[in-house]
Protein backbone atom coordinates (compact mmCIF):
# COMPACT_ATOMS: atom_id res chain seq x y z
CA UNK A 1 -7.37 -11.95 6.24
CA UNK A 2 -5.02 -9.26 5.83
CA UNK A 3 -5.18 -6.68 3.02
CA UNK A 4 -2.65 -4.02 2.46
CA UNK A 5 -3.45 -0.82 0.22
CA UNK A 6 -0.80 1.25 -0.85
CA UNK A 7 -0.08 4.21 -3.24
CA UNK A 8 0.53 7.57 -3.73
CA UNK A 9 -0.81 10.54 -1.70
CA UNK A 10 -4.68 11.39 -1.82
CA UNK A 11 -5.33 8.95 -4.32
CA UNK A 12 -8.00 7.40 -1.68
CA UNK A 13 -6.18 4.55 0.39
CA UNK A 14 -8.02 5.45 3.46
CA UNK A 15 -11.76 5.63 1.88
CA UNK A 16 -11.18 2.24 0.46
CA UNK A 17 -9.34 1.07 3.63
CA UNK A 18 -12.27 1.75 5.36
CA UNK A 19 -14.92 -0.02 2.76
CA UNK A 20 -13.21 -2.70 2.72
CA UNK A 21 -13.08 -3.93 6.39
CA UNK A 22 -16.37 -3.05 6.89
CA UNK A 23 -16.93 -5.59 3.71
CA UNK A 24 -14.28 -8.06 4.55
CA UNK A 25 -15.04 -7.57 8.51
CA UNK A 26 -12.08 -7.20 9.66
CA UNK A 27 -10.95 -6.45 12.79
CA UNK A 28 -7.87 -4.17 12.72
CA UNK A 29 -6.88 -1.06 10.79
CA UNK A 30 -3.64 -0.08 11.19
CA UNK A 31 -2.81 3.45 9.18
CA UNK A 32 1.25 3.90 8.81
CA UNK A 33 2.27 7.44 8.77
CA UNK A 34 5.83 9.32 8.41
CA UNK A 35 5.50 9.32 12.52
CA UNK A 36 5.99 5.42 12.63
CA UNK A 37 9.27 3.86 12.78
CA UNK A 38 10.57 2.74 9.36
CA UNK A 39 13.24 0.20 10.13
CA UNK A 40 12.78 -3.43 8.95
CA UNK A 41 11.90 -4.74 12.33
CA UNK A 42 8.69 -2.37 12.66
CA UNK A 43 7.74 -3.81 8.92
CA UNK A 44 8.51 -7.11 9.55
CA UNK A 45 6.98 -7.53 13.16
CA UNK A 46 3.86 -5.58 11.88
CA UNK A 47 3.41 -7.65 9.26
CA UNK A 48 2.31 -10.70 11.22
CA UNK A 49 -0.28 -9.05 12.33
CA UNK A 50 -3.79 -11.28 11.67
CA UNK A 51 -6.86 -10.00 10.52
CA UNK A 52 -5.66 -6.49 9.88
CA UNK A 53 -5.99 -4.05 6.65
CA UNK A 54 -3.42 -1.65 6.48
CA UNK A 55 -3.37 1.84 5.18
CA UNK A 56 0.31 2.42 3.66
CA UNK A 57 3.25 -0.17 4.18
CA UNK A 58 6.74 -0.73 4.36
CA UNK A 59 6.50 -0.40 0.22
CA UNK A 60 6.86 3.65 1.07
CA UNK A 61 9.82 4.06 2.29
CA UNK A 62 12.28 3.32 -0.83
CA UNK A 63 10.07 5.28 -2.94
CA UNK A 64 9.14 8.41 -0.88
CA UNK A 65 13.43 8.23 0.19
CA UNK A 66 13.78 8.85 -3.68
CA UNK A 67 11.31 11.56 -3.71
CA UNK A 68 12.23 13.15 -0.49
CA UNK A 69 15.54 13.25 -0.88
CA UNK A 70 16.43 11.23 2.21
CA UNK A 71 18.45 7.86 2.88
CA UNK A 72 16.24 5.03 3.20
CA UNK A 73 16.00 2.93 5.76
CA UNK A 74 15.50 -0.18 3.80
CA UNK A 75 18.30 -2.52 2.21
CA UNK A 76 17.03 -4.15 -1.11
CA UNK A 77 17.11 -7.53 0.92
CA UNK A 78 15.31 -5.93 3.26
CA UNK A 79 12.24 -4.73 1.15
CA UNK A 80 12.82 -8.43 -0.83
CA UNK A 81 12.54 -9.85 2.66
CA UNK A 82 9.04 -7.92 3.07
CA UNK A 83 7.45 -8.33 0.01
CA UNK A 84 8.55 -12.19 0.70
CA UNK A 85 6.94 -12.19 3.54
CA UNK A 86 3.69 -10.51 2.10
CA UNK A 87 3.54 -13.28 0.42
CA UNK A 88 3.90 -16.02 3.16
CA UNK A 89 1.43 -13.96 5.66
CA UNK A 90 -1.11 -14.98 2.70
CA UNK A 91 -1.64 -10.49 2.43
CA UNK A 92 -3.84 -9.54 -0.16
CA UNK A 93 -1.82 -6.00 -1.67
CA UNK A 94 -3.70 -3.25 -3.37
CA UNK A 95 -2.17 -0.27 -5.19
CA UNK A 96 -4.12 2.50 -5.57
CA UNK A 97 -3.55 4.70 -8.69
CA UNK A 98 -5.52 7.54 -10.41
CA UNK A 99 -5.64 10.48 -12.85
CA UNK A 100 -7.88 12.36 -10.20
CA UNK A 101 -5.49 12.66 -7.37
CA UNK A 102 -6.88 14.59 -4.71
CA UNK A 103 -4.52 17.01 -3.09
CA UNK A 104 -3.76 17.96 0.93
CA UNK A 105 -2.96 21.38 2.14
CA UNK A 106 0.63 21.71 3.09
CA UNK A 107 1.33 18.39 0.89
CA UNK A 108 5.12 18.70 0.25
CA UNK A 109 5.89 20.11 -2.95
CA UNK A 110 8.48 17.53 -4.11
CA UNK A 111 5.33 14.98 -3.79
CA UNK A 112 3.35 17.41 -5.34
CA UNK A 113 5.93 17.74 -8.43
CA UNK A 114 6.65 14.13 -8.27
CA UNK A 115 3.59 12.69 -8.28
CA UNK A 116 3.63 11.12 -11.64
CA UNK A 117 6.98 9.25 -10.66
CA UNK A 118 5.95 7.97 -7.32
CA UNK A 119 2.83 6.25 -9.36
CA UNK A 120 5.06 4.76 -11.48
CA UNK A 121 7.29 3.09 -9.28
CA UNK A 122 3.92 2.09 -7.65
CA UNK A 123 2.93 0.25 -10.79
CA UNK A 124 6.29 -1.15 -11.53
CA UNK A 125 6.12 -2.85 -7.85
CA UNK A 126 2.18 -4.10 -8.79
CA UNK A 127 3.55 -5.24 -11.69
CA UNK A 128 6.66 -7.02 -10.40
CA UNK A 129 4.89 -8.62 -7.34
CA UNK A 130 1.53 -9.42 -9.21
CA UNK A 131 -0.33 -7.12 -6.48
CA UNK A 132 -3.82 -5.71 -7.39
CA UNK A 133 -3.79 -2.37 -9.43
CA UNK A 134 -6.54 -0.08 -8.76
CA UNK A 135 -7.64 3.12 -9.76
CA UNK A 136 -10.57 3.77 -6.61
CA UNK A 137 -11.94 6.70 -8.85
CA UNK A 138 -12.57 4.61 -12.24
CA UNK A 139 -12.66 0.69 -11.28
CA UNK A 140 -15.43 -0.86 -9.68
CA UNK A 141 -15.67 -1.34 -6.70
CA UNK A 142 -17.77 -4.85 -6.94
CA UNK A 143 -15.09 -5.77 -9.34
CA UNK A 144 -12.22 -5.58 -6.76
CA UNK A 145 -14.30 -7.03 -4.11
CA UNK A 146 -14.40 -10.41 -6.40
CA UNK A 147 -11.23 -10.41 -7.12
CA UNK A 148 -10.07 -10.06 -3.17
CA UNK A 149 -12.99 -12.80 -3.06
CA UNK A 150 -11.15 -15.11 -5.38
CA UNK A 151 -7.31 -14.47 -4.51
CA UNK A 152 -7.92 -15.53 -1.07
CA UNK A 153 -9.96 -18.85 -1.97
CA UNK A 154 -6.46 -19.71 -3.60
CA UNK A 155 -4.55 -18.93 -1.24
């Protein structure tokens, strides 16, 4: 099984990252960071990893670019490609979203200021790629747990 979590800064990706391969046993975690490449070979390559939850993904990069300022290093067929290919790899996504974001020190100030966009184009990606929307502060837990549960019985 491989489950990818995603959203904006300090809204909890890593605490539930870690819950859930201790519930899901699974055998990798793999946390992305600004220090990792972010060309469409890393993504792709890293996304045929097995058994692996991942803390951020390739889903970052067009979205902090906009925030940041900076040219990203993703075509749109590129990031199709990807979320294509979360598909195929069978990947269980979940955004993370909340109203209680928790804040790091030094934490750019463009994410700061932008922090209500980059949750938005969060949701609009949930929303387009029928991913799992979840708000670790408010949902329940158990709840999300099923519902991993159940979308990887279908698969």
């Amino acid at each position: 099984m491989n489950i990818i979590i995603d959203g904006n800064d300090g809204v909890g990706k890593t605490t539930l990252a870690k819950l859930l391969q201790k519930e899901f046993k699974i055998k990798s975690y793999i946390h992305l960071s600004a220090k990792d490449p972010r060309d469409f070979g890393f993504y792709y390559n890293i996304l045929l990893k097995n058994d692996a939850i991942f803390d951020r993904s390739f889903m970052d990069e067009d979205i902090y670019s906009r925030v940041l300022e900076r040219k990203c290093e993703l075509s749109d067929t590129e990031q199709l490609i990807l979320h294509h290919a979360v598909t195929a790899t069978k990947a269980i996504v979940i955004i993370c979203h909340t109203d209680s974001k928790g804040y790091d020190l030094g934490e750019d100030e463009r994410i700061l200021k932008h922090h209500r966009m980059i949750d938005d184009y969060f949701k609009n990606l949930a929303d387009k790629y029928s991913y799992i929307y979840f708000d670790p502060h408010k949902d329940s837990y158990e709840a999300l747990v099923n519902t991993i549960y159940i979308k990887e019985s279908l698969l």
